[in-house]
N, C-alpha and C. Protein backbone atom coordinates (compact mmCIF):
# COMPACT_ATOMS: atom_id res chain seq x y z
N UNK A 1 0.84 -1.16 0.00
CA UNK A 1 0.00 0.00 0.00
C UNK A 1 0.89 1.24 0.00
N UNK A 2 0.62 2.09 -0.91
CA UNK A 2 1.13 3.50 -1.10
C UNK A 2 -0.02 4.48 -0.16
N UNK A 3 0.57 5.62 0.54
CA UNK A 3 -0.28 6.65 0.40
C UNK A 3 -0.44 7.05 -1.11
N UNK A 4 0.72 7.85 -1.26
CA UNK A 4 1.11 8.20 -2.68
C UNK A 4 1.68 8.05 -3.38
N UNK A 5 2.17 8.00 -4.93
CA UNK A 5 3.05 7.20 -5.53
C UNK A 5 3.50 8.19 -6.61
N UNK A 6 4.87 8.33 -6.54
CA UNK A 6 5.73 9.09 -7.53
C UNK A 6 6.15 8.93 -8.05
N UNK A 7 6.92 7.06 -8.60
CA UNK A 7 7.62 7.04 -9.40
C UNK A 7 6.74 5.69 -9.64
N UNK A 8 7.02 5.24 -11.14
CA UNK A 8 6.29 3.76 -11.77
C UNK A 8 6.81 2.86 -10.81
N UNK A 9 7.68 2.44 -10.10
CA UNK A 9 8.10 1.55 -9.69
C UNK A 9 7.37 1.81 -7.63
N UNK A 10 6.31 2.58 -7.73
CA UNK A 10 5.64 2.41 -6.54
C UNK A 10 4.43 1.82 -6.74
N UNK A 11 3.93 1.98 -7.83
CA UNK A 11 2.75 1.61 -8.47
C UNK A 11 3.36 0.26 -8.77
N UNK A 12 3.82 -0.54 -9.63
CA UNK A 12 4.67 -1.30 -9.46
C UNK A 12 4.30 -2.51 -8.70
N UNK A 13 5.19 -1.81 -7.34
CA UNK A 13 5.26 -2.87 -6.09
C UNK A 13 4.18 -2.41 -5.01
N UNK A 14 2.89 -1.80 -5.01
CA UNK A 14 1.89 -1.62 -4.35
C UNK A 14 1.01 -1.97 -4.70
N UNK A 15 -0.10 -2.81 -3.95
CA UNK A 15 -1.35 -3.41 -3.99
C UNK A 15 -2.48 -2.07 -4.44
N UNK A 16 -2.43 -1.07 -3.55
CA UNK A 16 -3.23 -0.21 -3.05
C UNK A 16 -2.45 1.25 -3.56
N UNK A 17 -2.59 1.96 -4.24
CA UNK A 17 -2.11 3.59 -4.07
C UNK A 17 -3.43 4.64 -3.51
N UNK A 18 -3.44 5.51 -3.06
CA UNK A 18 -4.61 6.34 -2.49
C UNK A 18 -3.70 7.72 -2.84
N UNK A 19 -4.85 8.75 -2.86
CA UNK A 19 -4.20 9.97 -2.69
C UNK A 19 -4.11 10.57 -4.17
N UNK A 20 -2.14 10.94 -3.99
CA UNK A 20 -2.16 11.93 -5.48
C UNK A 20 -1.13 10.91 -5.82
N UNK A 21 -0.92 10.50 -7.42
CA UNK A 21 -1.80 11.25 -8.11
C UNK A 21 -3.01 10.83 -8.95
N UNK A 22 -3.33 9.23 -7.91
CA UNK A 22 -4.99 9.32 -8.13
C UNK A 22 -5.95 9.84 -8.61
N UNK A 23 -6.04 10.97 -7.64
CA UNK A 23 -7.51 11.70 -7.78
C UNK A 23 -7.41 12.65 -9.18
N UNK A 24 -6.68 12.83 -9.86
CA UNK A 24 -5.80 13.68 -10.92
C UNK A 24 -5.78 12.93 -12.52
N UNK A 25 -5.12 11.71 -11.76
CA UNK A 25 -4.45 10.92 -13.09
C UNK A 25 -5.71 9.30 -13.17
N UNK A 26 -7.05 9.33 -12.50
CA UNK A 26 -7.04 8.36 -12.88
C UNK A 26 -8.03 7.83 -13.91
N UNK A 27 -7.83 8.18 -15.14
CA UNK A 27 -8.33 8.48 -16.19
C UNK A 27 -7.07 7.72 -17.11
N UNK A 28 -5.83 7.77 -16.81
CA UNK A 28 -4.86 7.23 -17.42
C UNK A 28 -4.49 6.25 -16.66
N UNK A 29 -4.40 6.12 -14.85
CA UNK A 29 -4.14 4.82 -14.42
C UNK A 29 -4.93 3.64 -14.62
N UNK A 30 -6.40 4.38 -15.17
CA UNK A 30 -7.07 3.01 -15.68
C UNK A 30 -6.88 2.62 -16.64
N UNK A 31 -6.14 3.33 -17.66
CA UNK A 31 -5.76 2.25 -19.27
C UNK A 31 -4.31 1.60 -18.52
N UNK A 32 -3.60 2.54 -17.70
CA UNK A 32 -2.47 1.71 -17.55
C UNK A 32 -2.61 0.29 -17.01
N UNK A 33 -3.62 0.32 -15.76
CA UNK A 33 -3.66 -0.72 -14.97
C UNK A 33 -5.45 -1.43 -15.42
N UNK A 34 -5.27 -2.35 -16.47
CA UNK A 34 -6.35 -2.50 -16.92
C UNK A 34 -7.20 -3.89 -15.68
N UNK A 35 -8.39 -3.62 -15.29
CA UNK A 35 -8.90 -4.93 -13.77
C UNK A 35 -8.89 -3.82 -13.03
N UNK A 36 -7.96 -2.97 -12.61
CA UNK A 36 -8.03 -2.55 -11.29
C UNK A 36 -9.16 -2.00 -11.00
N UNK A 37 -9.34 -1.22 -9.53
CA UNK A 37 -10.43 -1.36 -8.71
C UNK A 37 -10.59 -0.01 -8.31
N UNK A 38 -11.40 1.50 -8.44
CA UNK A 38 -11.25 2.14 -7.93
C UNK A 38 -12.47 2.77 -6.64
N UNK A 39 -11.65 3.73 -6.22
CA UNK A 39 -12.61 4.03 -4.83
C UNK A 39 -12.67 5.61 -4.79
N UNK A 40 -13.85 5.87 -5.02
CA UNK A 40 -13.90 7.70 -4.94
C UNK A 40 -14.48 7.75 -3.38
N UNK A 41 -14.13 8.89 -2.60
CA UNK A 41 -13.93 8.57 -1.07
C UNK A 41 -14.94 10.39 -1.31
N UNK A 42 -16.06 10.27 -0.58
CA UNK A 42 -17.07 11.48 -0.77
C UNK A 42 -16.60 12.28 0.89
N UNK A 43 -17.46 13.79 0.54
CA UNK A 43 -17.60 14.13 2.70
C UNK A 43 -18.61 14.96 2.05
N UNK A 44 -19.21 14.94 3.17
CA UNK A 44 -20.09 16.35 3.04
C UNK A 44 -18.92 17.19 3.42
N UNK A 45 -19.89 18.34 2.47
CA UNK A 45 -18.93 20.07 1.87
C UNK A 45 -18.92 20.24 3.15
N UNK A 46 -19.69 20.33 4.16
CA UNK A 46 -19.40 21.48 5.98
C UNK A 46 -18.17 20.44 6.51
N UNK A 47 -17.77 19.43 5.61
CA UNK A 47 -16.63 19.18 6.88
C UNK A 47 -15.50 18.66 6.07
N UNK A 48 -15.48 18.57 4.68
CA UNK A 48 -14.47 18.38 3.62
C UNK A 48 -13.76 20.16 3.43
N UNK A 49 -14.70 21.52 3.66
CA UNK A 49 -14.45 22.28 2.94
C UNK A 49 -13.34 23.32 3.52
N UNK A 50 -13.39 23.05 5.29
CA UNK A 50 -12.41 23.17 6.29
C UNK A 50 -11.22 22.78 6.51
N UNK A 51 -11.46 21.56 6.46
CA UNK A 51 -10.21 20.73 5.70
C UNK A 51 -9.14 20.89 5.02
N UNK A 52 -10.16 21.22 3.47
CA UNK A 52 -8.82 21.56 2.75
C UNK A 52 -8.83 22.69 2.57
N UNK A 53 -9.21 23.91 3.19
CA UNK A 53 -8.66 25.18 3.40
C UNK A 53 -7.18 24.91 4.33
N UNK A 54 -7.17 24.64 5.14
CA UNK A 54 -6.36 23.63 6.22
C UNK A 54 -5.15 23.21 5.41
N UNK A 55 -5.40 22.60 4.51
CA UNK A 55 -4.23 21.60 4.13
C UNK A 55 -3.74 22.33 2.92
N UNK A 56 -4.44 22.96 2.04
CA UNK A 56 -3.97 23.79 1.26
C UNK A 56 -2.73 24.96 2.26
N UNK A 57 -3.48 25.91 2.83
CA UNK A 57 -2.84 26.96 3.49
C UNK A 57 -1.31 25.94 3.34
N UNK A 58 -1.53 25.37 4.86
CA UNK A 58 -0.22 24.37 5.36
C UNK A 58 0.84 23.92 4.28
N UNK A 59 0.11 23.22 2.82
CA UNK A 59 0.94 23.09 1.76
C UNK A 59 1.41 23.88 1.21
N UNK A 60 0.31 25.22 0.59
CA UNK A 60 1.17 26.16 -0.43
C UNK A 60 2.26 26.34 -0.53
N UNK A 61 3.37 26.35 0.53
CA UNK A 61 4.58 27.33 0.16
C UNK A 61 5.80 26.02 -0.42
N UNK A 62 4.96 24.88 -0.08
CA UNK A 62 5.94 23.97 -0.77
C UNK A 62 4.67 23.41 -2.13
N UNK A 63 4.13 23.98 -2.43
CA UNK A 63 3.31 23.17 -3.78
C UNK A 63 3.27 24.45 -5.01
N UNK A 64 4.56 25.94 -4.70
CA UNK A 64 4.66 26.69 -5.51
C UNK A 64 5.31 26.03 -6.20
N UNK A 65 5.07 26.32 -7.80
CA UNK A 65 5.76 25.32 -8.98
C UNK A 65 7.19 25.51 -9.40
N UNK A 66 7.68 27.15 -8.85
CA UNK A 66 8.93 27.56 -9.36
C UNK A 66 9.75 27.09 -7.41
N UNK A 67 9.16 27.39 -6.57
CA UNK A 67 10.23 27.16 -5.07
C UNK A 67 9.65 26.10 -4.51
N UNK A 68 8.80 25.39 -4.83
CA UNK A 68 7.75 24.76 -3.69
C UNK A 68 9.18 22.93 -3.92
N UNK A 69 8.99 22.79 -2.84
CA UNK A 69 9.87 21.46 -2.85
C UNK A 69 9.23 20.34 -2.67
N UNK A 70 7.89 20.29 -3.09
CA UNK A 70 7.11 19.16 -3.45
C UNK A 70 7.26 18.22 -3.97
N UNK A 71 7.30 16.83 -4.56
CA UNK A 71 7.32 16.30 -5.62
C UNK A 71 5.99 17.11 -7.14
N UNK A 72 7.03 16.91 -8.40
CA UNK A 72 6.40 18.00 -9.65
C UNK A 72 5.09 17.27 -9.42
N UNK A 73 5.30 15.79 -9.53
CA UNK A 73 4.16 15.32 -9.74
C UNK A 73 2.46 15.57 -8.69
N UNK A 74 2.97 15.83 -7.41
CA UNK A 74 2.32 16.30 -6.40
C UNK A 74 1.81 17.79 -6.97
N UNK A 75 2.53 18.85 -6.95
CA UNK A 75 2.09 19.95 -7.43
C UNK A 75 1.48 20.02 -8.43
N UNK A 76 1.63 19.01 -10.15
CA UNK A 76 0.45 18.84 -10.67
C UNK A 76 -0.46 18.48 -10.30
N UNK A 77 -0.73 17.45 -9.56
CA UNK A 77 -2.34 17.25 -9.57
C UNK A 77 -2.83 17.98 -8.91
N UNK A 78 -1.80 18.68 -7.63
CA UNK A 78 -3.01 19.95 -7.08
C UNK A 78 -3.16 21.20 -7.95
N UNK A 79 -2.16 21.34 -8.69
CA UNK A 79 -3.05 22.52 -9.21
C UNK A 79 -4.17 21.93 -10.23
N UNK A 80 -3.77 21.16 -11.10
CA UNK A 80 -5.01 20.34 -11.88
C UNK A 80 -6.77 20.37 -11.53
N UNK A 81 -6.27 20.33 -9.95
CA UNK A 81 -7.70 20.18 -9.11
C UNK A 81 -7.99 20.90 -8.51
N UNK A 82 -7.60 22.05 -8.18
CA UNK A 82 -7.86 23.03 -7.40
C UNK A 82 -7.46 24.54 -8.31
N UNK A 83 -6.53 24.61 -9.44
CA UNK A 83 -6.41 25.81 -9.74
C UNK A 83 -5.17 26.67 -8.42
N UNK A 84 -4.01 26.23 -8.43
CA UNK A 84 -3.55 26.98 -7.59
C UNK A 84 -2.85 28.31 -7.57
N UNK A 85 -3.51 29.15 -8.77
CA UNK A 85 -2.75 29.96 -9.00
C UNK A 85 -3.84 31.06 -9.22
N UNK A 86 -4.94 30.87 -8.97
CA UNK A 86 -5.92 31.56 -8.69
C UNK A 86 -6.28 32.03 -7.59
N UNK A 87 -6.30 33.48 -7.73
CA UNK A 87 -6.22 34.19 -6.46
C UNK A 87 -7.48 33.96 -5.27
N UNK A 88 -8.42 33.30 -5.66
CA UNK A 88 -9.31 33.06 -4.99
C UNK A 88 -9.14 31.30 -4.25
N UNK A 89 -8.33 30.64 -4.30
CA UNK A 89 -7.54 29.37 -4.19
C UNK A 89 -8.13 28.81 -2.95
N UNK A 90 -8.40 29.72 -1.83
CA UNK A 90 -8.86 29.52 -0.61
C UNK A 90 -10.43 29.95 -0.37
N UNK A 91 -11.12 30.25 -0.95
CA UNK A 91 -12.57 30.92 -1.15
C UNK A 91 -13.19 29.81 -1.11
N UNK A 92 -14.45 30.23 -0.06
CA UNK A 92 -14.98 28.71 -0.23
C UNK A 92 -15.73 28.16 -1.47
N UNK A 93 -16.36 29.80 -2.39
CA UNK A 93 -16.90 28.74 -3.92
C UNK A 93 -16.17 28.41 -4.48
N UNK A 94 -14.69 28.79 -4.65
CA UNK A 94 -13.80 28.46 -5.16
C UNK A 94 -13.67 26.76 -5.20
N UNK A 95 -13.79 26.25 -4.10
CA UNK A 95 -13.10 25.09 -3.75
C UNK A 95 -14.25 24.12 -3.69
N UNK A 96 -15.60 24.66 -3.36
CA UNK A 96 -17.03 23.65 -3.78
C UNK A 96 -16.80 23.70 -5.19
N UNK A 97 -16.44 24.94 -6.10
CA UNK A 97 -16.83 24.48 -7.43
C UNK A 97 -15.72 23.61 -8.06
N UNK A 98 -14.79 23.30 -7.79
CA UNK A 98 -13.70 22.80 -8.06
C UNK A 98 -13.48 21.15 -7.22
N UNK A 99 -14.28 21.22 -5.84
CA UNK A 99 -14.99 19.49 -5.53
C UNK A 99 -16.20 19.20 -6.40
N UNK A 100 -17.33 19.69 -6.63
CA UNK A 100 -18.47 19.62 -7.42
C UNK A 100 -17.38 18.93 -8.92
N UNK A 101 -16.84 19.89 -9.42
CA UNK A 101 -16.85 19.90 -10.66
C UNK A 101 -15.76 17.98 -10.60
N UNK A 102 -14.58 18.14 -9.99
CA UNK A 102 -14.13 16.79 -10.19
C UNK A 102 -15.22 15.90 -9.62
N UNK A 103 -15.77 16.28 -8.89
CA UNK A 103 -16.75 14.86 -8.12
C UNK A 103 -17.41 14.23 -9.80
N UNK A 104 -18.15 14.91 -10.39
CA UNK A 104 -18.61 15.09 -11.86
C UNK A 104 -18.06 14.41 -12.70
N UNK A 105 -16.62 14.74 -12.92
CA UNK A 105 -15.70 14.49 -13.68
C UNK A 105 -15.37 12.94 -13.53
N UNK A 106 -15.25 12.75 -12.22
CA UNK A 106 -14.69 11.34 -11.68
C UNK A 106 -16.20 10.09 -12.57
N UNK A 107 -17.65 10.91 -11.13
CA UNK A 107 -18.62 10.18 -11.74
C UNK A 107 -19.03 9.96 -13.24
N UNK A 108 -18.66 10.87 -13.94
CA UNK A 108 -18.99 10.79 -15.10
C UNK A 108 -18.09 9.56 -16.01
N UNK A 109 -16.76 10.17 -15.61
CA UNK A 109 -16.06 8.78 -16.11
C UNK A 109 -16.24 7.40 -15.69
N UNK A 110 -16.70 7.14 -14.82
CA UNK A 110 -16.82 5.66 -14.12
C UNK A 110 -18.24 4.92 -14.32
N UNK A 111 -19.41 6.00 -14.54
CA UNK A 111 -20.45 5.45 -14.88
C UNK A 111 -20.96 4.28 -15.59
N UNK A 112 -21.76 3.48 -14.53
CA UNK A 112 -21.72 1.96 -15.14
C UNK A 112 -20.67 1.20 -15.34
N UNK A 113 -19.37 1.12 -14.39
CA UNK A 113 -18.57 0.51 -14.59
C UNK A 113 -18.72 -0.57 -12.85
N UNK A 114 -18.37 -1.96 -13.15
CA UNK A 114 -18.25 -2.34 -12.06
C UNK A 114 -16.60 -2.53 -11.15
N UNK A 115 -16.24 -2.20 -12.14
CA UNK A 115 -14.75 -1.57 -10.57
C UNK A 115 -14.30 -0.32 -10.05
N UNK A 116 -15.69 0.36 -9.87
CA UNK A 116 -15.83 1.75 -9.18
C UNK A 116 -16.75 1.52 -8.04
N UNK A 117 -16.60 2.47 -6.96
CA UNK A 117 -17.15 2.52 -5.72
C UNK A 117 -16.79 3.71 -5.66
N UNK A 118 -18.00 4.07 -5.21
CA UNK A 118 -18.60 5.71 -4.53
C UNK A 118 -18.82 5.83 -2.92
N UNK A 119 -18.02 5.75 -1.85
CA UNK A 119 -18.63 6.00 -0.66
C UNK A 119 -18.25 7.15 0.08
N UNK A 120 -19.17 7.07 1.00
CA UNK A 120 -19.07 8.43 2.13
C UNK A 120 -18.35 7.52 3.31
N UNK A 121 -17.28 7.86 3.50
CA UNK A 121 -16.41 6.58 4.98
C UNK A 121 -17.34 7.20 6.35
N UNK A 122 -18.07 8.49 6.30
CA UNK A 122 -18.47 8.57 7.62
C UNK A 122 -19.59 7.99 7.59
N UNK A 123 -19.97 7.44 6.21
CA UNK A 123 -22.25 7.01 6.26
C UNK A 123 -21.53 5.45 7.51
N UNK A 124 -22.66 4.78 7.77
CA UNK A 124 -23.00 3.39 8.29
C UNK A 124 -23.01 2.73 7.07
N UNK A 125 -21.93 1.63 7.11
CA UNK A 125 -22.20 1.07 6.54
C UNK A 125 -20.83 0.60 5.53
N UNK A 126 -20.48 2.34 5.21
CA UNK A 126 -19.29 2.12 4.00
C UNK A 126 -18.21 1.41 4.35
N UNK A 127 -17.74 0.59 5.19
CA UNK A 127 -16.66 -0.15 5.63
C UNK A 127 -16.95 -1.27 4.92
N UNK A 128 -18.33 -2.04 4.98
CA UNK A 128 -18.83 -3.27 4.88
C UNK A 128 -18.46 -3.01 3.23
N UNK A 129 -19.26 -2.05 2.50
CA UNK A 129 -19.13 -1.94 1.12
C UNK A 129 -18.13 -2.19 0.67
N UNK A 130 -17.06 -0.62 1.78
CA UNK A 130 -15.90 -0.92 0.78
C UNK A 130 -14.97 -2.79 0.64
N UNK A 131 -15.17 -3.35 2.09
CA UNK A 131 -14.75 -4.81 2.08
C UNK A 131 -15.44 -5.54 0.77
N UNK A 132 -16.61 -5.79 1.04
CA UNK A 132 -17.24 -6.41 -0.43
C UNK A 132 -16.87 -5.99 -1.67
N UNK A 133 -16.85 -4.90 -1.43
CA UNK A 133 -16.15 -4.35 -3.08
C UNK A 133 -14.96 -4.92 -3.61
N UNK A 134 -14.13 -4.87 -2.33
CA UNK A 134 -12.90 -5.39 -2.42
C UNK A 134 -12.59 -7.09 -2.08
N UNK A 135 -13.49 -7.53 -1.83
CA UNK A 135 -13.38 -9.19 -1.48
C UNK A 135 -12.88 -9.21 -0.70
N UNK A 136 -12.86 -8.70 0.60
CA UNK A 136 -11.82 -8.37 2.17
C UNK A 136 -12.56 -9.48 3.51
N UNK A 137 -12.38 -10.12 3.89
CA UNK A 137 -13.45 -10.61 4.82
C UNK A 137 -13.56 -9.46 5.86
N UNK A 138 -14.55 -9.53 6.69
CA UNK A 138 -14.58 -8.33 7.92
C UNK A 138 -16.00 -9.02 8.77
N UNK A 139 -15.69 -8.18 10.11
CA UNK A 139 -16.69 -8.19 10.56
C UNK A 139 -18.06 -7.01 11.18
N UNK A 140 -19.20 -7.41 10.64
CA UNK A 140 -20.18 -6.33 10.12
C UNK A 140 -19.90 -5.27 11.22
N UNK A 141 -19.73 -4.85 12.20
CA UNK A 141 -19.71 -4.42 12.94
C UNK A 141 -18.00 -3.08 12.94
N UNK A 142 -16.77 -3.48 11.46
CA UNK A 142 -16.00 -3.14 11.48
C UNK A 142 -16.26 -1.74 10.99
N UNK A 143 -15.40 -0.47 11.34
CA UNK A 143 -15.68 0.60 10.66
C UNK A 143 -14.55 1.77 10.43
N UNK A 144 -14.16 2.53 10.19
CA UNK A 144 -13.31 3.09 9.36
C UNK A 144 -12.72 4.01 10.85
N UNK A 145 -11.38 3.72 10.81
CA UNK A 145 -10.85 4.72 11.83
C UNK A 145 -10.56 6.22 11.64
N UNK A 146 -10.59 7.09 12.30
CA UNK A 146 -10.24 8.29 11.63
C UNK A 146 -8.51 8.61 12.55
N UNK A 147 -7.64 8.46 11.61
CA UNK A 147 -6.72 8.83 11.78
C UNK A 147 -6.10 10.37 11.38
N UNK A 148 -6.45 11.15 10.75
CA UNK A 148 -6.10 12.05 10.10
C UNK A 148 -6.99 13.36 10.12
N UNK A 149 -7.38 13.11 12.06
CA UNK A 149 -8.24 14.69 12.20
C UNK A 149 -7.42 15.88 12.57
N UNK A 150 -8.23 17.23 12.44
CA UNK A 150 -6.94 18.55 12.47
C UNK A 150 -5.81 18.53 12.06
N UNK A 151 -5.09 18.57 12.55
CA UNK A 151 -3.96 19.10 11.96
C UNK A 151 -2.94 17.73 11.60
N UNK A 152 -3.20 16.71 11.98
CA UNK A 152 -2.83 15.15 12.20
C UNK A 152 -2.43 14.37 10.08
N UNK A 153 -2.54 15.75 9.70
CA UNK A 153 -2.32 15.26 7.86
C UNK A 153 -1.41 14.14 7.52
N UNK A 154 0.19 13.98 8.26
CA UNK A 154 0.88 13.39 8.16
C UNK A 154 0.85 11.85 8.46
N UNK A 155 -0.48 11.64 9.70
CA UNK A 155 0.06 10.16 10.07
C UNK A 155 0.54 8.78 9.30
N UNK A 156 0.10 9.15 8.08
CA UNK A 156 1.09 8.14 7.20
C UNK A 156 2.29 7.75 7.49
N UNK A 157 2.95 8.68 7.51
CA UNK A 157 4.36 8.74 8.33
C UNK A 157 4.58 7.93 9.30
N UNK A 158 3.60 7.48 10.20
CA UNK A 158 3.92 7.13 11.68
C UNK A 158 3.62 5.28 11.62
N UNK A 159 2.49 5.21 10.40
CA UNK A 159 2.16 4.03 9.71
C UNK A 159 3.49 2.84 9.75
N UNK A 160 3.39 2.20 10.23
CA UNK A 160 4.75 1.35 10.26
C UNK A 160 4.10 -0.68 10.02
N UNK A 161 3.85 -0.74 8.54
CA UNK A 161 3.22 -2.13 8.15
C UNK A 161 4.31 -3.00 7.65
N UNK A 162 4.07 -4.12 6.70
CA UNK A 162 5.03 -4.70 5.93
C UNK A 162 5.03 -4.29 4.63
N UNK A 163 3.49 -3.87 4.39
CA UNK A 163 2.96 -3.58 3.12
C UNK A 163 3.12 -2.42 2.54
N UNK A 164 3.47 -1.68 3.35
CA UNK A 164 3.84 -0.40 2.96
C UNK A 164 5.09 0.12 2.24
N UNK A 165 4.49 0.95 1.55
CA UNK A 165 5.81 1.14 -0.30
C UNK A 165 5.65 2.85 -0.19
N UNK A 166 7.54 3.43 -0.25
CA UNK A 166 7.38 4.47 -0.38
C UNK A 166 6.36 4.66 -1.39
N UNK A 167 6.90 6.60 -1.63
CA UNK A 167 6.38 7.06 -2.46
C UNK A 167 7.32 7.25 -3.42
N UNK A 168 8.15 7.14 -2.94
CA UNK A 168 9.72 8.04 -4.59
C UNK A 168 10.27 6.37 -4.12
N UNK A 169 10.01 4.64 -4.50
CA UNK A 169 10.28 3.85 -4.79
C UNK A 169 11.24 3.53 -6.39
N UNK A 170 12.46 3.02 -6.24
CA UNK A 170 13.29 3.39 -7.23
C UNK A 170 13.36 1.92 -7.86
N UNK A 171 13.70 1.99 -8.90
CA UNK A 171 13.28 0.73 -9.93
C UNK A 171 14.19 0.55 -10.88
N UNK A 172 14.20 -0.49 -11.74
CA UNK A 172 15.03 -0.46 -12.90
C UNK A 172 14.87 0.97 -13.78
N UNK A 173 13.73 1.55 -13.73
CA UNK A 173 14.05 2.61 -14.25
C UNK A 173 14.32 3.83 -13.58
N UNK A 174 14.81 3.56 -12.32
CA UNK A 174 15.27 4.41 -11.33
C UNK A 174 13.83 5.12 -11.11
N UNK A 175 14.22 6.27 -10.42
CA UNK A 175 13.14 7.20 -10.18
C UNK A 175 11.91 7.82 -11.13
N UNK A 176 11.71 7.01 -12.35
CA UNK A 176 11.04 7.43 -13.65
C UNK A 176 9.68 7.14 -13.21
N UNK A 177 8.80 8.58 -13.27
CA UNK A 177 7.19 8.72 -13.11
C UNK A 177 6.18 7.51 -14.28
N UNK A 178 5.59 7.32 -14.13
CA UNK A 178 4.51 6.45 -15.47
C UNK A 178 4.50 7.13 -16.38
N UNK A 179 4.79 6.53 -17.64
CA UNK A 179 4.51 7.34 -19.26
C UNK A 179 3.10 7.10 -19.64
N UNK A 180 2.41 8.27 -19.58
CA UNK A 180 0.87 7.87 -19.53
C UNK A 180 0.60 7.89 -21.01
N UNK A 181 1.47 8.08 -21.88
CA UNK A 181 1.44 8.11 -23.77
C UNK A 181 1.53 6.83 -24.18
N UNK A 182 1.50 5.89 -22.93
CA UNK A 182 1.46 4.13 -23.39
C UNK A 182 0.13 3.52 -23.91
């Protein structure tokens, strides 16, 4: 399992990638990775929209494209999805119309497909889904931890599994991102 994945050779050697550049690229990770399984992860706007005012602020000064010391590939997909160079970047229509519009974008592409899943992790219930979706055994009663409230963005970091695969994972082709022109 990746949080995130930067170079082909994380994608590669991970079961699972989440994150960026997912939510961005996966329009091309599905011709790349033809079977696979995806998961669009919903919130209601009063508690998604705080959030990433939150995590934006906190990121900007490393997701500027000329100083920001991000990975490139990280800073594309946020600006891709958010517009980060728009002075209104932090506004809240700004950032509903720019969740609205990918939420759209995502659903629209996936429509009628059966290796897509749509859930809300806070409804009742979406744990069970997402297991079935995924062929996971569980028990009904299992449900989604929240690791990653306030200011807590990083706990990936603290994540210590077997399964777990950087993000800048180096390969025969060393550090080389996916050629999505395949």
């Amino acid at each position: 399992m990746a949080h995130t994945a930067f170079t082909k050779q994380s994608f590669v050697l991970a079961d699972v990638v989440t994150d960026c550049p997912c939510f961005s690229d996966y329009q091309q990770l599905d011709k790349l990775f033809p079977g696979a399984r995806f998961v669009y992860l919903t919130r209601d706007l009063t508690n998604w929209l705080p959030s990433v005012q939150g995590l934006l602020k906190k990121m900007l000064p490393k997701l500027d494209a000329n100083t920001g010391d991000f990975s490139p590939v990280l800073k594309r997909s946020f600006n891709e999805t958010f517009d980060l160079t728009s002075p209104d970047l932090l506004n809240e229509q700004h950032l509903i119309d720019c969740y609205q519009t990918h939420q759209q974008q995502v659903l629209s592409y996936f429509a009628g497909r059966t290796n897509f899943l749509s859930i809300n992790i806070s409804e009742t219930n979406s744990y069970s889904q997402l297991c079935k979706f995924l062929t996971i055994p569980h028990a009904l009663e299992d449900t989604f931890p929240h690791v990653n409230k306030g200011q807590q963005v990083a706990h990936w970091k603290a994540v210590k599994h077997s399964n777990k695969i950087s993000s800048f994972c180096a390969g025969p082709d060393h550090r080389q991102f996916l050629e999505y022109n395949t």
